[in-house]
Protein backbone atom coordinates (compact mmCIF):
# COMPACT_ATOMS: atom_id res chain seq x y z
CA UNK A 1 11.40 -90.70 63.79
CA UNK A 2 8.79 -91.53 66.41
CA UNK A 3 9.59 -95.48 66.49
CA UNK A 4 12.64 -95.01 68.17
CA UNK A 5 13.45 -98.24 71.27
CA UNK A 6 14.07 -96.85 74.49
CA UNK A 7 15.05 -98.85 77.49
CA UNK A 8 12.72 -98.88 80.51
CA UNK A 9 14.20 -97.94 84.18
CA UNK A 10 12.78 -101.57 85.20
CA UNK A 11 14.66 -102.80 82.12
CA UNK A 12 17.72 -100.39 82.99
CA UNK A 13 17.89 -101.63 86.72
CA UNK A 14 18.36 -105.36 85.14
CA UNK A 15 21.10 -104.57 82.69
CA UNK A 16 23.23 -102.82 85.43
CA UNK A 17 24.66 -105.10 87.24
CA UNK A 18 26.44 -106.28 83.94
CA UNK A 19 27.52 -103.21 83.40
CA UNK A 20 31.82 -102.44 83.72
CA UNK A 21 32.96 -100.19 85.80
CA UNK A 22 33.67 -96.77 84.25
CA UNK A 23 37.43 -95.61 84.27
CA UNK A 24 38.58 -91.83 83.79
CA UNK A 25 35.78 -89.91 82.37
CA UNK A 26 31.88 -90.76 82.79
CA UNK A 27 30.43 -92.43 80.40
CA UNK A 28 27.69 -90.89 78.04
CA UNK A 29 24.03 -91.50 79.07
CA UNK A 30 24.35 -95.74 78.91
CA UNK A 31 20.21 -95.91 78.56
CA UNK A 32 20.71 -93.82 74.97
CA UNK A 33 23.67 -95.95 73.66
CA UNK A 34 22.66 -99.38 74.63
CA UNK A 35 18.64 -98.21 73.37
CA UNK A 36 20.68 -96.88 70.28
CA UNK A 37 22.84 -100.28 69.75
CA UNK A 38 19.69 -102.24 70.23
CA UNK A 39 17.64 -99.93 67.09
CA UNK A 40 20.78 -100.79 64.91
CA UNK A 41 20.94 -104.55 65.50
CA UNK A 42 16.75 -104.60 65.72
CA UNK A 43 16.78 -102.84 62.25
CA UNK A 44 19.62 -104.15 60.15
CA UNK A 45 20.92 -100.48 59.83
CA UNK A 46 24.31 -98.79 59.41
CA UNK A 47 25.83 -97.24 62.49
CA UNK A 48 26.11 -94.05 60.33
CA UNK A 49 22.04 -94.70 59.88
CA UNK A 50 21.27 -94.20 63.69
CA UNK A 51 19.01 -91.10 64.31
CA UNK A 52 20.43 -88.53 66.15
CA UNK A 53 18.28 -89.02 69.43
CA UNK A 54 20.84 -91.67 70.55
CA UNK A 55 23.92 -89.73 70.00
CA UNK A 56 26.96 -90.05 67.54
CA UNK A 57 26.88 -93.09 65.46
CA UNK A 58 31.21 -93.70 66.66
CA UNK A 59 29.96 -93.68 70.04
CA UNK A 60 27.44 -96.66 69.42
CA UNK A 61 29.56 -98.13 67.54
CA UNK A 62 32.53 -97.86 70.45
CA UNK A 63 30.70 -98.48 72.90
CA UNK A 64 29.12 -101.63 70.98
CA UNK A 65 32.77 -102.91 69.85
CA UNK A 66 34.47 -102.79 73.44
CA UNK A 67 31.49 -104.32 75.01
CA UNK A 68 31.42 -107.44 72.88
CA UNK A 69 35.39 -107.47 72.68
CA UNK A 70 35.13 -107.51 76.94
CA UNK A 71 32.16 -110.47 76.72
CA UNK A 72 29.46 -107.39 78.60
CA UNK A 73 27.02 -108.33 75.75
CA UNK A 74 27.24 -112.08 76.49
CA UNK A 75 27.93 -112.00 79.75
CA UNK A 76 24.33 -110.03 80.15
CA UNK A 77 22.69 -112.64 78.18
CA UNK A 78 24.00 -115.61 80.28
CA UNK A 79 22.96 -113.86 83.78
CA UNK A 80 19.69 -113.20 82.24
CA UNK A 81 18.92 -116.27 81.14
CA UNK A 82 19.61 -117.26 84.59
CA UNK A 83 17.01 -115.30 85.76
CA UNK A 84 14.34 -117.25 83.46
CA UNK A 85 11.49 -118.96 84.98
CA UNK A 86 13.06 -122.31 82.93
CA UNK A 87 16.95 -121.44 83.68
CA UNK A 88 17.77 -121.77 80.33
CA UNK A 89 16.20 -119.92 77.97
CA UNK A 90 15.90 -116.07 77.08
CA UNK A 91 14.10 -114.32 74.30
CA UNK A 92 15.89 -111.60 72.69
CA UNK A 93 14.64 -110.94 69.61
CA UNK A 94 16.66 -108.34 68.47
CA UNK A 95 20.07 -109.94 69.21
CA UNK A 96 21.71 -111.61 66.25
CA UNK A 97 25.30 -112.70 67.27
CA UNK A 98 24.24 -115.58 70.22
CA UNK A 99 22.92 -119.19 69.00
CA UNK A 100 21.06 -120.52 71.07
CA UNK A 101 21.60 -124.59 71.36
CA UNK A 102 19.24 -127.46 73.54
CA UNK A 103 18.77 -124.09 75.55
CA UNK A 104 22.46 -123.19 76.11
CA UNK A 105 23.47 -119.60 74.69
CA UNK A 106 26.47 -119.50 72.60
CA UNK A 107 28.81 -116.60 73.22
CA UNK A 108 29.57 -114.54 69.59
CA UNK A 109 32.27 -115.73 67.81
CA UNK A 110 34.86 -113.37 65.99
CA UNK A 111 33.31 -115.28 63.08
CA UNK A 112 29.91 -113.48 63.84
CA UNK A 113 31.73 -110.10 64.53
CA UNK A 114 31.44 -108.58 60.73
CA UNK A 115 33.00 -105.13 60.97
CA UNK A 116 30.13 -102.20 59.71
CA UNK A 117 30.81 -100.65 56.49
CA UNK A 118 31.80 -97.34 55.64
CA UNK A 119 29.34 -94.77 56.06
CA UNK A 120 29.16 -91.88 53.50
């Protein structure tokens, strides 16, 4: 598949900051899971649907599902939109579980949270 989304090291070096600190064991490669969770959500797809470039579909997945349950995802969102020229506003286009409201972002709700379904 030669569309695949790959994170920049500009875009990286942004995101890290955000970024928990890792316990026990290092994590896997976070620029191939966090490109890989953003192809899912981008594309509508299964996590069993990933292509194999961005590693096992569980680890997406796991790595996806503790990062929202901690608030990472949103938490990345708000310090972005920090960051914006306007200090509101923040356009992520492939992100599908934060409303945005008169320019305040929404954290995802476990009303938004709809569990994948079974691969196979």
């Amino acid at each position: 598949m030669s569309n695949l989304y790959w994170l920049t090291e500009a875009q990286m070096e942004r995101l890290r900051p955000y970024f928990p600190k890792s316990r026990g064991r290092a994590r896997v490669d976070d620029r191939r899971v966090l490109s890989g969770i953003i192809f899912i959500n981008r594309n509508g797809l299964r996590w069993c649907d990933a292509p194999s470039e961005y590693g096992p579909p569980k680890t997406l997945y796991n790595r996806w599902k503790r990062w929202s349950d901690m608030g990472i995802f949103a938490q990345i969102l708000m310090g972005l939109a920090e960051q914006a020229p306007d200090n509101k506003t923040i356009s992520i286009p492939s992100h599908r579980n934060c409303v945005s409201t008169a320019g305040q972002w929404t954290p995802p709700t476990s009303k938004h949270i709809v569990r994948p379904p079974a691969c196979g």
